[in-house]
PDB file of N, CA and C in Angstrom:
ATOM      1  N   UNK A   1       1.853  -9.806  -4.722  1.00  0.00           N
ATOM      2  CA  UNK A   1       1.919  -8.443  -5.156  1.00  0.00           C
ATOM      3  C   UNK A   1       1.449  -8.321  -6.612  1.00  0.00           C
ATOM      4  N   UNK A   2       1.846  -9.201  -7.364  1.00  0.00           N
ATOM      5  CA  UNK A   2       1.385  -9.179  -9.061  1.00  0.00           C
ATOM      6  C   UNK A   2      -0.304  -8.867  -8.889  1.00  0.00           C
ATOM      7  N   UNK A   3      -0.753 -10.036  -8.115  1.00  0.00           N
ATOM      8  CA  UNK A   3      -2.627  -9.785  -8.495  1.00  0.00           C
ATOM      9  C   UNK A   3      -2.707  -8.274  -7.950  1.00  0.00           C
ATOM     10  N   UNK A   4      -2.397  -7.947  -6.630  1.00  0.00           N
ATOM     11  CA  UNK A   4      -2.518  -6.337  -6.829  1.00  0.00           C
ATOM     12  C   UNK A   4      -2.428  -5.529  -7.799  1.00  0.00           C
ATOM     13  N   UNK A   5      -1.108  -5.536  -8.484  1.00  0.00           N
ATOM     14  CA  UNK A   5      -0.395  -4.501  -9.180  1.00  0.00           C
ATOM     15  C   UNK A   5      -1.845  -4.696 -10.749  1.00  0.00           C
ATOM     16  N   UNK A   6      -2.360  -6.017 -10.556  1.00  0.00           N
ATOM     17  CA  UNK A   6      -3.209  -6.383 -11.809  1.00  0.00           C
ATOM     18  C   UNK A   6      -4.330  -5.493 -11.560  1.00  0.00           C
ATOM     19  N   UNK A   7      -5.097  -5.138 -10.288  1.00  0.00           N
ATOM     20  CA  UNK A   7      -5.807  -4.724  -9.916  1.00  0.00           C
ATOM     21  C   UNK A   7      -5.958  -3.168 -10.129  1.00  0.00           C
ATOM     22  N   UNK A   8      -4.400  -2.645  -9.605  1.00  0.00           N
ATOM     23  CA  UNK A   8      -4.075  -1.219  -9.717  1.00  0.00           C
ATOM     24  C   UNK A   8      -2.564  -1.115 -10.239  1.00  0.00           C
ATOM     25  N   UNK A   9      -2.590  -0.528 -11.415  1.00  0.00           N
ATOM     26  CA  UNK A   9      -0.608  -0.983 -11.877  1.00  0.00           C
ATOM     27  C   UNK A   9      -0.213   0.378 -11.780  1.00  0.00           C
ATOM     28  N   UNK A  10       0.914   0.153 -11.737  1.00  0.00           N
ATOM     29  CA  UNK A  10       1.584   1.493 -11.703  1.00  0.00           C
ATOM     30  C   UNK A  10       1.801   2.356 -12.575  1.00  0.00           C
ATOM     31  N   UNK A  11       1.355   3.591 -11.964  1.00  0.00           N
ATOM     32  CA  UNK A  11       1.333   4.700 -13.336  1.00  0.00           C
ATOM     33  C   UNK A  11      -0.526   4.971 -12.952  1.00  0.00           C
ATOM     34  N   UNK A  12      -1.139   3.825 -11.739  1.00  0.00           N
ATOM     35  CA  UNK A  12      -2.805   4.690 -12.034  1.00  0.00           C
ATOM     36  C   UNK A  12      -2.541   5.733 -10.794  1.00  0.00           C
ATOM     37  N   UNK A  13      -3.316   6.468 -10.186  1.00  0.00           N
ATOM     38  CA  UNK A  13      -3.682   7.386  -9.616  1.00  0.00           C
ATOM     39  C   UNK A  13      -4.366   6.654  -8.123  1.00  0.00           C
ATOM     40  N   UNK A  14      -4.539   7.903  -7.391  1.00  0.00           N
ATOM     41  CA  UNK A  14      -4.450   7.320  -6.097  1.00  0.00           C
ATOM     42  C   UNK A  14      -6.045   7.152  -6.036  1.00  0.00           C
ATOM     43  N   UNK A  15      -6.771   8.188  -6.376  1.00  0.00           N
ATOM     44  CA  UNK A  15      -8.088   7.592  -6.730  1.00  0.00           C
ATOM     45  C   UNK A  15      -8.596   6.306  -7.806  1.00  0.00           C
ATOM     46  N   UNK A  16      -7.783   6.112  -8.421  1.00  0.00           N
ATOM     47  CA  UNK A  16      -7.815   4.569  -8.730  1.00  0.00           C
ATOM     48  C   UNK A  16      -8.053   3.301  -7.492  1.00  0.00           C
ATOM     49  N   UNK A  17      -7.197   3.604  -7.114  1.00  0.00           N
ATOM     50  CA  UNK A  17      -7.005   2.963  -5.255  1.00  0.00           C
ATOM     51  C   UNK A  17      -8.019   3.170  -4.577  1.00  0.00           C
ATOM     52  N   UNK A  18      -8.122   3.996  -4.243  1.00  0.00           N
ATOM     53  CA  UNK A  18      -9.545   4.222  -3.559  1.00  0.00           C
ATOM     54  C   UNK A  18     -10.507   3.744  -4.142  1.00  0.00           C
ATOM     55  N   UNK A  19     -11.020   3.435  -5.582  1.00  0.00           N
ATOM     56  CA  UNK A  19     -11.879   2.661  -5.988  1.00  0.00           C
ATOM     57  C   UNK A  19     -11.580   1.436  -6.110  1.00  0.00           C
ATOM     58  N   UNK A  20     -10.461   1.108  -6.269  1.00  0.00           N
ATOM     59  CA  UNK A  20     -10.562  -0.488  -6.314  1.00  0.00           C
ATOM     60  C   UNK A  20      -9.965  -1.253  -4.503  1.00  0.00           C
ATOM     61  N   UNK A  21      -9.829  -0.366  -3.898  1.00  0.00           N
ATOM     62  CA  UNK A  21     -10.298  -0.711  -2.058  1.00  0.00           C
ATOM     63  C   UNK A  21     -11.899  -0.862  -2.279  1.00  0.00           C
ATOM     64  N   UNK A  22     -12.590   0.073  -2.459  1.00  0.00           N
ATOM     65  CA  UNK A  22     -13.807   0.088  -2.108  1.00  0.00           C
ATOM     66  C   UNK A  22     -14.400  -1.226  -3.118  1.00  0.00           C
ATOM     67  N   UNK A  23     -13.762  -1.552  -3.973  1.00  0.00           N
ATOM     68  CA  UNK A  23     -14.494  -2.648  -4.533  1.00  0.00           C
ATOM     69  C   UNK A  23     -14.167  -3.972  -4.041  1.00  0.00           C
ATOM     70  N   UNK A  24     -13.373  -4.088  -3.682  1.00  0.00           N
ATOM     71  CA  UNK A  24     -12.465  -5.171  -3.328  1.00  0.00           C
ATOM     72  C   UNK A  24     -12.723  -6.011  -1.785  1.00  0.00           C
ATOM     73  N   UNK A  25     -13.135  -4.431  -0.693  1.00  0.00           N
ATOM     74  CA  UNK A  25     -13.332  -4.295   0.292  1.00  0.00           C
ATOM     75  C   UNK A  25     -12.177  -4.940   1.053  1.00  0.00           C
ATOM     76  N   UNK A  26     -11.186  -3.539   0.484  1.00  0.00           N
ATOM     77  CA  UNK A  26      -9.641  -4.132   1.199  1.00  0.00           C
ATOM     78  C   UNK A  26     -10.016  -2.273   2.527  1.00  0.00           C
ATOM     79  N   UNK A  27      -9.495  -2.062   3.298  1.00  0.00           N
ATOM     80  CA  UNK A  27      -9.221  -1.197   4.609  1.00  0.00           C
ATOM     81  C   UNK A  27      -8.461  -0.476   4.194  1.00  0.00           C
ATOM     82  N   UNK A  28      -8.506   0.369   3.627  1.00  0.00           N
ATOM     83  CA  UNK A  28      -7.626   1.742   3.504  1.00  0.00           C
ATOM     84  C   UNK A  28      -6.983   2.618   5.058  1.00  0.00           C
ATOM     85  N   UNK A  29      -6.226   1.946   5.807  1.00  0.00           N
ATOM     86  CA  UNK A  29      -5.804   2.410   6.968  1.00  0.00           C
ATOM     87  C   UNK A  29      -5.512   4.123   7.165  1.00  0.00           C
ATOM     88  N   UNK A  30      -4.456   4.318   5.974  1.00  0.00           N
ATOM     89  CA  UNK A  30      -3.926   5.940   6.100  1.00  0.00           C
ATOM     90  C   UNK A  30      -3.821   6.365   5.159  1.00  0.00           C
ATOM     91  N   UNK A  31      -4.497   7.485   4.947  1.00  0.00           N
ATOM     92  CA  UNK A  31      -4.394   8.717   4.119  1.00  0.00           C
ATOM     93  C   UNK A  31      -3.564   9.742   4.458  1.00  0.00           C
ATOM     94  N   UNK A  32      -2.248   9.408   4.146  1.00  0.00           N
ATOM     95  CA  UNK A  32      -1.493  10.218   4.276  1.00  0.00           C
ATOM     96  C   UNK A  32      -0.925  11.208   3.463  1.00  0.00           C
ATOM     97  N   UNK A  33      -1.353  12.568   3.517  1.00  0.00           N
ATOM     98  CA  UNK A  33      -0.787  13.247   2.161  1.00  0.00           C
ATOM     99  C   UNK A  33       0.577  14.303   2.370  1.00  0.00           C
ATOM    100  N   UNK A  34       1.159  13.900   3.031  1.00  0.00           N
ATOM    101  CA  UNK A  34       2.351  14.102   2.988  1.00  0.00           C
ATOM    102  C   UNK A  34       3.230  13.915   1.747  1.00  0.00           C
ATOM    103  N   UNK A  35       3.984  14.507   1.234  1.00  0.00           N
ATOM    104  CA  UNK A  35       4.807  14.080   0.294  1.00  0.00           C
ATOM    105  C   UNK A  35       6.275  13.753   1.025  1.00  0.00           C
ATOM    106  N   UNK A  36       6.489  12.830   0.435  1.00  0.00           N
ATOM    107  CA  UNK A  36       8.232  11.744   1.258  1.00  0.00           C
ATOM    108  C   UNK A  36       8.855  11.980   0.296  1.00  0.00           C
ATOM    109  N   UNK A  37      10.532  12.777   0.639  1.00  0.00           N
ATOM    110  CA  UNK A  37      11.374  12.526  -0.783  1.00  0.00           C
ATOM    111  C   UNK A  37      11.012  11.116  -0.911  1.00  0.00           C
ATOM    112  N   UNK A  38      11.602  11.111  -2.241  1.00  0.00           N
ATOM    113  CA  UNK A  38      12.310   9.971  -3.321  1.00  0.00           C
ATOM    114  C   UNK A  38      13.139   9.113  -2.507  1.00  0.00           C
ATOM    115  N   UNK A  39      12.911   8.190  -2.383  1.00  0.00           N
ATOM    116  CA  UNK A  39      14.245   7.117  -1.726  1.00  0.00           C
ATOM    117  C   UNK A  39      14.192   6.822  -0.726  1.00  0.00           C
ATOM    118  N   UNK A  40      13.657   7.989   0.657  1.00  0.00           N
ATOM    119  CA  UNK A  40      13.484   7.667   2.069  1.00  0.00           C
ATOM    120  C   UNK A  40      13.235   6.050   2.472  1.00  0.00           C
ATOM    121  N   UNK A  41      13.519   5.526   3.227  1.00  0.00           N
ATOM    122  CA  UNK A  41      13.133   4.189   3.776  1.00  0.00           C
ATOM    123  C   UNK A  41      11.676   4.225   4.154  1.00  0.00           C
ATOM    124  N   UNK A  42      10.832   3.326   4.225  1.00  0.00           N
ATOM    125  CA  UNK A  42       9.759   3.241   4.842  1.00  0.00           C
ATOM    126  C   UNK A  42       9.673   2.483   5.768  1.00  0.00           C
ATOM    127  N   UNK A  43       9.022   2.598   6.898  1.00  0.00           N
ATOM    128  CA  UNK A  43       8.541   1.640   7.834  1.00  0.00           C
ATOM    129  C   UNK A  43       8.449   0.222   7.740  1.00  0.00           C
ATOM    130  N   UNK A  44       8.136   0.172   6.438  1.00  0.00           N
ATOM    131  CA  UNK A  44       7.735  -1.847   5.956  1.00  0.00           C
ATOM    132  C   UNK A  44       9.328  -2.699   5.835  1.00  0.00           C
ATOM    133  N   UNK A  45      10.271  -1.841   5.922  1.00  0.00           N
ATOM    134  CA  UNK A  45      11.384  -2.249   5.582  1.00  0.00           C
ATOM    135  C   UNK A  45      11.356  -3.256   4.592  1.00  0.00           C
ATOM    136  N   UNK A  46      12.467  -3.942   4.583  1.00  0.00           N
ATOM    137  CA  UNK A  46      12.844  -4.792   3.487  1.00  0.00           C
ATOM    138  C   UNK A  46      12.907  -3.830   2.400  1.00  0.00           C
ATOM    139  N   UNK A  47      14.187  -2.791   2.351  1.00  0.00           N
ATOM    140  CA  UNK A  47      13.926  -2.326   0.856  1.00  0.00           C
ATOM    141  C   UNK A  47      13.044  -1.563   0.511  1.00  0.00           C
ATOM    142  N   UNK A  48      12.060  -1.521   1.125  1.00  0.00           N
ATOM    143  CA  UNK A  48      10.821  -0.430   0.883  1.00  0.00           C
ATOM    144  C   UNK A  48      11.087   0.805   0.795  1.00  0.00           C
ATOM    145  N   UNK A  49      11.114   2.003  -0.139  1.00  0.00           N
ATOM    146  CA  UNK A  49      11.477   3.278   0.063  1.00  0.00           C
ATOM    147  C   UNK A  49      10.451   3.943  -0.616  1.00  0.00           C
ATOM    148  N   UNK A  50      10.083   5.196  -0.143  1.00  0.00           N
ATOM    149  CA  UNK A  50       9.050   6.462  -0.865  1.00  0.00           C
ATOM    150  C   UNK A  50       9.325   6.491  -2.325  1.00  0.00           C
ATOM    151  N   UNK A  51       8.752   7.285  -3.233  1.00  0.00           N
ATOM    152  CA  UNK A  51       8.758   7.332  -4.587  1.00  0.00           C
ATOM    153  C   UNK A  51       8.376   8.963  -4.877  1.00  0.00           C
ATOM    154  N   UNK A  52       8.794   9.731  -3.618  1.00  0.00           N
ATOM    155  CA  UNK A  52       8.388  11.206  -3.832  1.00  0.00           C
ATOM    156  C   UNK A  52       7.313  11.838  -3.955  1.00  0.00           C
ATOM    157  N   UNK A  53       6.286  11.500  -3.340  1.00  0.00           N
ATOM    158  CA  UNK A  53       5.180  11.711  -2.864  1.00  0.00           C
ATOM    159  C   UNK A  53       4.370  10.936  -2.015  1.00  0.00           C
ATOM    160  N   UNK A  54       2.933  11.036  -1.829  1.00  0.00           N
ATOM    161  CA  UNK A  54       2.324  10.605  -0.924  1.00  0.00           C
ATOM    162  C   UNK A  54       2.248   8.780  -1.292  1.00  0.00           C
ATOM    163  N   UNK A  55       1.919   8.821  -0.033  1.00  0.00           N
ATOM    164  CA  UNK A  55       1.423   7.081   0.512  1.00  0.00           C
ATOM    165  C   UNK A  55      -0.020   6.913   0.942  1.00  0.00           C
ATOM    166  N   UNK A  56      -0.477   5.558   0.724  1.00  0.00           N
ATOM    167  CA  UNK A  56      -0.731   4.636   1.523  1.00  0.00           C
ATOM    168  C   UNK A  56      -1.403   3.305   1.490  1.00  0.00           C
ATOM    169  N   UNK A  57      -1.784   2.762   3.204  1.00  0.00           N
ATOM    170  CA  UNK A  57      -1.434   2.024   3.941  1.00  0.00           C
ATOM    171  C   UNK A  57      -3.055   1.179   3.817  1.00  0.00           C
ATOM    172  N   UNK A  58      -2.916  -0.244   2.973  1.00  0.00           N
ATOM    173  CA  UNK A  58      -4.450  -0.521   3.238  1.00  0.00           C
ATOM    174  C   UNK A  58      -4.157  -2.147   3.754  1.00  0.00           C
ATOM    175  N   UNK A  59      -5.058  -3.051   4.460  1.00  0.00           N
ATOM    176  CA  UNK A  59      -5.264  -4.347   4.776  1.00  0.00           C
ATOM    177  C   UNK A  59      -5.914  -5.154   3.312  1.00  0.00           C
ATOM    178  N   UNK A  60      -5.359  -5.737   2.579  1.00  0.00           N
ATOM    179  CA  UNK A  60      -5.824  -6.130   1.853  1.00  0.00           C
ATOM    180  C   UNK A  60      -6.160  -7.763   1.733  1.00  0.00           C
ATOM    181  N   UNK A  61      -6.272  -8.574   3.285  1.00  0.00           N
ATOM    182  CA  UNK A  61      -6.876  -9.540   3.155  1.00  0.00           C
ATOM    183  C   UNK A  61      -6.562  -9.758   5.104  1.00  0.00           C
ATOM    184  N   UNK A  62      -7.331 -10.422   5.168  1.00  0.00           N
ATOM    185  CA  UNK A  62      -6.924 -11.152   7.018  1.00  0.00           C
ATOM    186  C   UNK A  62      -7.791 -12.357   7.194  1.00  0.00           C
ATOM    187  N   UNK A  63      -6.951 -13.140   8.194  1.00  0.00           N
ATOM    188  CA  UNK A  63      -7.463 -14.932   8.060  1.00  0.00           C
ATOM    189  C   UNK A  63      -6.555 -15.514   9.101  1.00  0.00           C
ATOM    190  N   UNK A  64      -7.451 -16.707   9.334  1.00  0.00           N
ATOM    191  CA  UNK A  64      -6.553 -17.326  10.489  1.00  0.00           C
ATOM    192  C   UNK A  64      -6.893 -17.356  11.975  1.00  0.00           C
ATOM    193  N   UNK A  65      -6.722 -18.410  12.718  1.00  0.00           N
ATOM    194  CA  UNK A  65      -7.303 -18.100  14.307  1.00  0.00           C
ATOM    195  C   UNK A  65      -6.183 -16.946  14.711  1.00  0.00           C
ATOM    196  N   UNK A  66      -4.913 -16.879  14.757  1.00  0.00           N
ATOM    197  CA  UNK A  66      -4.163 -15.752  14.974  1.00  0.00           C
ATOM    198  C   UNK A  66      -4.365 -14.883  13.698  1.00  0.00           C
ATOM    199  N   UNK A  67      -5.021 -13.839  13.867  1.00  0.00           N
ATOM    200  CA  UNK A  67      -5.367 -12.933  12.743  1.00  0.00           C
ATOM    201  C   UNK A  67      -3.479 -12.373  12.225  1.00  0.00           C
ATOM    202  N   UNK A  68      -3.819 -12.997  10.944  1.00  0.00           N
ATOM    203  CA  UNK A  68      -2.936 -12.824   9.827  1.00  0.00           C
ATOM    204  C   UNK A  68      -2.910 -11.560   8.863  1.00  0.00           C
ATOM    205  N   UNK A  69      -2.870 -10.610   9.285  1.00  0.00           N
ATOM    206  CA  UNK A  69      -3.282  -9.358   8.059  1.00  0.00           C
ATOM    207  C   UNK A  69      -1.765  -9.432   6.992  1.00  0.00           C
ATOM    208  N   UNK A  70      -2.325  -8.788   5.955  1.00  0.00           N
ATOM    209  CA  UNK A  70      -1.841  -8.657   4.693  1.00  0.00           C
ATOM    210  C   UNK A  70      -1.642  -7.613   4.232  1.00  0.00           C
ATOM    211  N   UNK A  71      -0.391  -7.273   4.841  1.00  0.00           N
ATOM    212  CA  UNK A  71      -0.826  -5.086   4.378  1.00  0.00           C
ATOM    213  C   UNK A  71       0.216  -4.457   3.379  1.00  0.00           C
ATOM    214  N   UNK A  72      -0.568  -3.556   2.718  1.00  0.00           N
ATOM    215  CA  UNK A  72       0.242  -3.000   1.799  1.00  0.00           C
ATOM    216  C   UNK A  72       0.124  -1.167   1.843  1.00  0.00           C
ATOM    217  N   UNK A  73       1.501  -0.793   1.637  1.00  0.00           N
ATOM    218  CA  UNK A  73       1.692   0.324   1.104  1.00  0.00           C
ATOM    219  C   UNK A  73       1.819   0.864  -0.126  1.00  0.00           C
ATOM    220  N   UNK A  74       1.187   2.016  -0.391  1.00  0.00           N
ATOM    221  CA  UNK A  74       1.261   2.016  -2.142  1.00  0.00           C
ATOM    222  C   UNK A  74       1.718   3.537  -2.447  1.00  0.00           C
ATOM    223  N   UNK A  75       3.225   3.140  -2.990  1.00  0.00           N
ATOM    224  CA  UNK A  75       3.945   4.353  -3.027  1.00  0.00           C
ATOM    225  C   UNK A  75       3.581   5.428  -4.189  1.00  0.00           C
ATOM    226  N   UNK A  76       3.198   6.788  -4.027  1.00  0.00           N
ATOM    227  CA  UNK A  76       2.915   7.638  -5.593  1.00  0.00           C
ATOM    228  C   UNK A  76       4.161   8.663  -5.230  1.00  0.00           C
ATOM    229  N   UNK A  77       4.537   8.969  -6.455  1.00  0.00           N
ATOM    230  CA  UNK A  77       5.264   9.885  -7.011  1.00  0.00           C
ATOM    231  C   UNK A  77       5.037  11.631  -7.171  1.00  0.00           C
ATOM    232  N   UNK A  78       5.711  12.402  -7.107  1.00  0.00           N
ATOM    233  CA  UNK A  78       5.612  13.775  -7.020  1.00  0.00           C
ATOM    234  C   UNK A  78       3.923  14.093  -7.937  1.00  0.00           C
ATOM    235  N   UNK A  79       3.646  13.342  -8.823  1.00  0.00           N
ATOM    236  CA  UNK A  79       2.358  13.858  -9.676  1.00  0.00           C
ATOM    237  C   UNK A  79       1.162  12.871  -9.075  1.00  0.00           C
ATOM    238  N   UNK A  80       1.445  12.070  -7.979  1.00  0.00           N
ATOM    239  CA  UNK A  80       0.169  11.025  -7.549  1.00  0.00           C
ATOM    240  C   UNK A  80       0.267  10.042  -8.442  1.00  0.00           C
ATOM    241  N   UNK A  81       0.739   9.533  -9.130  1.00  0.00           N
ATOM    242  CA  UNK A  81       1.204   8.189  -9.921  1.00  0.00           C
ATOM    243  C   UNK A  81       1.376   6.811  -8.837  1.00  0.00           C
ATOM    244  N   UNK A  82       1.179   5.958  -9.094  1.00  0.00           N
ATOM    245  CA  UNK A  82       1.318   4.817  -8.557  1.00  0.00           C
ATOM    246  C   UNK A  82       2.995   4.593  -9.263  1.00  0.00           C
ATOM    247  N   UNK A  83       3.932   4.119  -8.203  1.00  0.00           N
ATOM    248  CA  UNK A  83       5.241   4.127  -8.700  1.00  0.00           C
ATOM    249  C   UNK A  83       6.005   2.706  -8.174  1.00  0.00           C
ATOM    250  N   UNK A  84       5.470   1.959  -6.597  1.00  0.00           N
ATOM    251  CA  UNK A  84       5.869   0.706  -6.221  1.00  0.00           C
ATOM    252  C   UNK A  84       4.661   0.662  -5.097  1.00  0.00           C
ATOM    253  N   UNK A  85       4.645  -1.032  -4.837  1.00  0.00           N
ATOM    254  CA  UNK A  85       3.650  -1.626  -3.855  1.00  0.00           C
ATOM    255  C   UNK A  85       4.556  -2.037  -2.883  1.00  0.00           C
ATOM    256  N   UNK A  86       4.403  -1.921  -1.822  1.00  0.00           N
ATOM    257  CA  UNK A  86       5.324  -3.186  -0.902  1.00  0.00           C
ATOM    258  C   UNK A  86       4.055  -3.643  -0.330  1.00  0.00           C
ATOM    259  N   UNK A  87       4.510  -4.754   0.020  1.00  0.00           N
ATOM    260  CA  UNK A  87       3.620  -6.118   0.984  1.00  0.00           C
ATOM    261  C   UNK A  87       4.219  -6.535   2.088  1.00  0.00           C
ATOM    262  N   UNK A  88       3.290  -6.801   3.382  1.00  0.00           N
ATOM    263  CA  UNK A  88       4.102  -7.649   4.283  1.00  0.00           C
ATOM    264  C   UNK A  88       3.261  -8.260   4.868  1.00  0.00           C
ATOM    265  N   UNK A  89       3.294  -9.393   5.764  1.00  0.00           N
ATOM    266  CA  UNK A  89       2.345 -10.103   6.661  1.00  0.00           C
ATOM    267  C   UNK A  89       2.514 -10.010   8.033  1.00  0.00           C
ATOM    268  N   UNK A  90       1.647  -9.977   8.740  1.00  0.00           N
ATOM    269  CA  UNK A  90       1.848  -9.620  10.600  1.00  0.00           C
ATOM    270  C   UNK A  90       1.043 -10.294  11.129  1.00  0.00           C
ATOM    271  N   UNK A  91       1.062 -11.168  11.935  1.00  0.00           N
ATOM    272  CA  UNK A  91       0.401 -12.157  12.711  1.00  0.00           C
ATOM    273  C   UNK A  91       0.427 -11.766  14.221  1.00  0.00           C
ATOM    274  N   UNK A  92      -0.892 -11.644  14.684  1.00  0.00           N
ATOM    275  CA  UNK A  92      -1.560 -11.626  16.273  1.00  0.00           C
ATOM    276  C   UNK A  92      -0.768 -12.566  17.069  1.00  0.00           C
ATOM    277  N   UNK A  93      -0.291 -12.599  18.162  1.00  0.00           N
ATOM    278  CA  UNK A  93       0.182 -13.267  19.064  1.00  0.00           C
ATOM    279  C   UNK A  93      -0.753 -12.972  20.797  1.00  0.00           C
ATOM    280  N   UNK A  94      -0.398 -14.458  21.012  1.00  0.00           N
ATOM    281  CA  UNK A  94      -1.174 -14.433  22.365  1.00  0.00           C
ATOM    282  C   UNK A  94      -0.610 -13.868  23.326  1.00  0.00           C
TER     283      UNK A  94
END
């Protein structure tokens, strides 16, 4: 999560993100512009909760004969601020 956050830290903007996906050539899955209270749980569990505004959802690496993706959510705040990252890993099964 650090080399991310190095990439895009919190406090940039969601179009920040979007440029450094497109540079990176990480998968921007969902554009979701919904705004989520503050606190809600997210899907990624472990602790993961909204930050009061919109999300999202990109692949930021995959590898492996069982495809291994690497996905992250990237929480913004009521003004579009970058506010927390969560990470998780999900592996293909036969």
């Amino acid at each position: 999560m650090e080399k991310l956050l190095k990439i895009v830290p919190i406090g940039s903007s969601a179009k920040k993100l979007d440029e450094a996906a497109k540079a990176n050539g990480w998968r921007l899955k969902v554009h979701d512009n919904r705004t989520f209270a503050k606190g809600k749980p997210h899907y990624f569990g472990n602790g993961c909760q909204t930050a009061g505004g919109i999300t999202r959802d990109s692949v930021v690496a995959e590898y492996g004969v069982l495809t291994t993706s690497v996905q992250a959510v990237w929480l913004f705040d009521e003004k579009e601020h970058l506010r927390r990252v969560c990470v998780r890993r999900t592996t293909d099964a036969l």
